[in-house]
Structures are given as structure tokens and as C-alpha cells.
C-alpha atoms as a PDB file:
ATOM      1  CA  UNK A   1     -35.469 -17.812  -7.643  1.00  0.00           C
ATOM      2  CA  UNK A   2     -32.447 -16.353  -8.753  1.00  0.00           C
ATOM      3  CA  UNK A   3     -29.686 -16.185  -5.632  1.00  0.00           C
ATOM      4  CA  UNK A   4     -26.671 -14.936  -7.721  1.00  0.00           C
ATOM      5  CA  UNK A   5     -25.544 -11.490  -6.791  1.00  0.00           C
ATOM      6  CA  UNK A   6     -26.198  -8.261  -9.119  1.00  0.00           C
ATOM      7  CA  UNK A   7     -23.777  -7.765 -11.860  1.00  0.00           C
ATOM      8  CA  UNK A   8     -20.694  -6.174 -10.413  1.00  0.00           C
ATOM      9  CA  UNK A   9     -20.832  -8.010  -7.430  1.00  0.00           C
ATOM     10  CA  UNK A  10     -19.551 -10.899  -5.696  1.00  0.00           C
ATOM     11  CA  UNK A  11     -20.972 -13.713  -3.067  1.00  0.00           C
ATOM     12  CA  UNK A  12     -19.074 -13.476   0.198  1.00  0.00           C
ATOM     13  CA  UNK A  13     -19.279 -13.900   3.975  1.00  0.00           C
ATOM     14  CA  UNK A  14     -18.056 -11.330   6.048  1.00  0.00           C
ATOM     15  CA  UNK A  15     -15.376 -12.601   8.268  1.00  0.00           C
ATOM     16  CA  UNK A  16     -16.539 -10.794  11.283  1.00  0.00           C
ATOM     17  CA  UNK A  17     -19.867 -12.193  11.497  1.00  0.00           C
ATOM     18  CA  UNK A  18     -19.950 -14.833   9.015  1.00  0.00           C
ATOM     19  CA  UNK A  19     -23.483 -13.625   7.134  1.00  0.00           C
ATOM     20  CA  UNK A  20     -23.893 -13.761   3.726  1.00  0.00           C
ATOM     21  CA  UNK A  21     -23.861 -10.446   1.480  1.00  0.00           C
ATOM     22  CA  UNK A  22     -23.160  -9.203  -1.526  1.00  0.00           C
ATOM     23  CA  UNK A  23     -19.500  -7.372  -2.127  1.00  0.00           C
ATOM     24  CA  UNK A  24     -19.162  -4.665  -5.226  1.00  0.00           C
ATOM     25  CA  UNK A  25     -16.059  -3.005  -3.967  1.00  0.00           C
ATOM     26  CA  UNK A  26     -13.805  -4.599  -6.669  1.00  0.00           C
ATOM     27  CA  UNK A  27     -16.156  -3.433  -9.235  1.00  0.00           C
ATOM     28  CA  UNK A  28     -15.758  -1.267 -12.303  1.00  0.00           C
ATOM     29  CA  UNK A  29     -19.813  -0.041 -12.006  1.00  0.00           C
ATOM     30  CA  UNK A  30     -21.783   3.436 -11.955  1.00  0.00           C
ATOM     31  CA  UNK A  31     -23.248   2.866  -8.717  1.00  0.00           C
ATOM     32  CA  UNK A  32     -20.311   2.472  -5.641  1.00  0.00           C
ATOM     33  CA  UNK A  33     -20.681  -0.501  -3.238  1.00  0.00           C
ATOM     34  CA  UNK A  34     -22.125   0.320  -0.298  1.00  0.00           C
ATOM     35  CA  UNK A  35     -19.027   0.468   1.529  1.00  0.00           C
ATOM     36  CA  UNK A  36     -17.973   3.520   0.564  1.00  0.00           C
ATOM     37  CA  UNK A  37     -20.993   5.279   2.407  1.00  0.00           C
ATOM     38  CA  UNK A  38     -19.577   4.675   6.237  1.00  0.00           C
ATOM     39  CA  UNK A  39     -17.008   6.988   7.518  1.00  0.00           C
ATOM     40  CA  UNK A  40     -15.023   4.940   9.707  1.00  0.00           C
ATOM     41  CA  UNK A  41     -11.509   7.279   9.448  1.00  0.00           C
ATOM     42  CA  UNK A  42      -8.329   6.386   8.267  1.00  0.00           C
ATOM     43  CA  UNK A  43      -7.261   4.897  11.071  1.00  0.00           C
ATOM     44  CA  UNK A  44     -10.494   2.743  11.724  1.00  0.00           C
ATOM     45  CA  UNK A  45     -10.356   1.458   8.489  1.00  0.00           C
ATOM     46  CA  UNK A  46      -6.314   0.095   8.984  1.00  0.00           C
ATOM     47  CA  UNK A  47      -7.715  -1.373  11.616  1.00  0.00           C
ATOM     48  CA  UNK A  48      -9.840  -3.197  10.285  1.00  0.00           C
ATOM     49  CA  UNK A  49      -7.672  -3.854   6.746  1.00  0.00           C
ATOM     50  CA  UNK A  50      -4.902  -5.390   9.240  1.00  0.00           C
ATOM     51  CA  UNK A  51      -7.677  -7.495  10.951  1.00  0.00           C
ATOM     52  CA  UNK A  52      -9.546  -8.537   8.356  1.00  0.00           C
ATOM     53  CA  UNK A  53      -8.510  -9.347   4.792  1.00  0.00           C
ATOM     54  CA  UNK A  54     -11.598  -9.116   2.825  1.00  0.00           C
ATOM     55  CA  UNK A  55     -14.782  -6.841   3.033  1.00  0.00           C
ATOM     56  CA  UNK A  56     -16.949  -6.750   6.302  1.00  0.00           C
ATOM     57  CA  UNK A  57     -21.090  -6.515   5.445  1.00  0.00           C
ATOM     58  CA  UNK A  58     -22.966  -3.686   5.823  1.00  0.00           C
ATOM     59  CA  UNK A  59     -24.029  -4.235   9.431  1.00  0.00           C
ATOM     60  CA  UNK A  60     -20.755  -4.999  11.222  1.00  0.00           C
ATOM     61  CA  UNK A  61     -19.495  -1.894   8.769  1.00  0.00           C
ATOM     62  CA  UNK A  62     -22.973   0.581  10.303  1.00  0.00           C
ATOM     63  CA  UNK A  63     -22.171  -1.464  14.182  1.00  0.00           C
ATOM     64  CA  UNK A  64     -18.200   0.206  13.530  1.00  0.00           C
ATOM     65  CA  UNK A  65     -19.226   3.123  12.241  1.00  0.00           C
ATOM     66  CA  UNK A  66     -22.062   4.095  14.688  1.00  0.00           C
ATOM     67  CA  UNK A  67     -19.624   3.240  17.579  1.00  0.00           C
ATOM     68  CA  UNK A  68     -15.797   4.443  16.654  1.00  0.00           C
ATOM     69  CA  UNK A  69     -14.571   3.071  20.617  1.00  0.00           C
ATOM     70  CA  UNK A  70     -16.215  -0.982  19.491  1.00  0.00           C
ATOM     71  CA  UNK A  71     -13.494  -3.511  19.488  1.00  0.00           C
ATOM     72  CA  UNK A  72     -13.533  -4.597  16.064  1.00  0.00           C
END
């Protein structure tokens, strides 16, 4: 069983949660990283740049997203 992530994309943990996922913000591919699909604002999203210095997983990113007023 092959656990490496898809071309394009990089092993991580997201420092809010600590799970494992899969990161393709970095990279130069046709399809975007799944990132870019939650509007969080430009303010959210310093927020969470000055808190955090990599990339959160998709489920802390949907839990910000779906509630703008959650303490990050």
C-alpha cells in the first residue's frame, strides 16, 4: 500500500489538530489544493497566518470557515 502523497503534494500535520493530511498549496499543478475552496476573509486568514506557520487540514480549515466567531 502506497502511503506517499499525490504528486504535487506534501506529508504534513496540521498544527492545530495534529492529523495527518496531504498539503498541495506550494504546488505548481492543474488542480488547486483544497485550501483555496474555504472563504475564511482576509482578516481570518492573518489570523490564522500569524498563528500558525504552515497549512491547517481541511477540517480545522471547514470547522473556521463554517464558524467565522471560533477561536482559532
Amino acid at each position: 500500500m502506497n502511503t506517499s502523497p499525490a504528486a504535487g503534494f506534501r506529508a504534513t500535520t496540521c498544527p492545530r489538530c495534529n492529523g495527518p493530511f496531504a498539503c498541495g498549496a506550494a504546488a505548481d499543478r492543474a488542480t488547486p489544493c483544497f485550501c483555496v475552496t474555504y472563504a475564511l476573509g482576509a482578516q481570518r486568514l492573518a489570523e490564522l497566518r500569524a498563528k500558525w506557520s504552515d497549512c491547517l487540514c481541511a477540517d480545522c480549515l471547514a470547522t473556521l470557515a463554517a464558524d467565522p466567531e471560533h477561536v482559532a
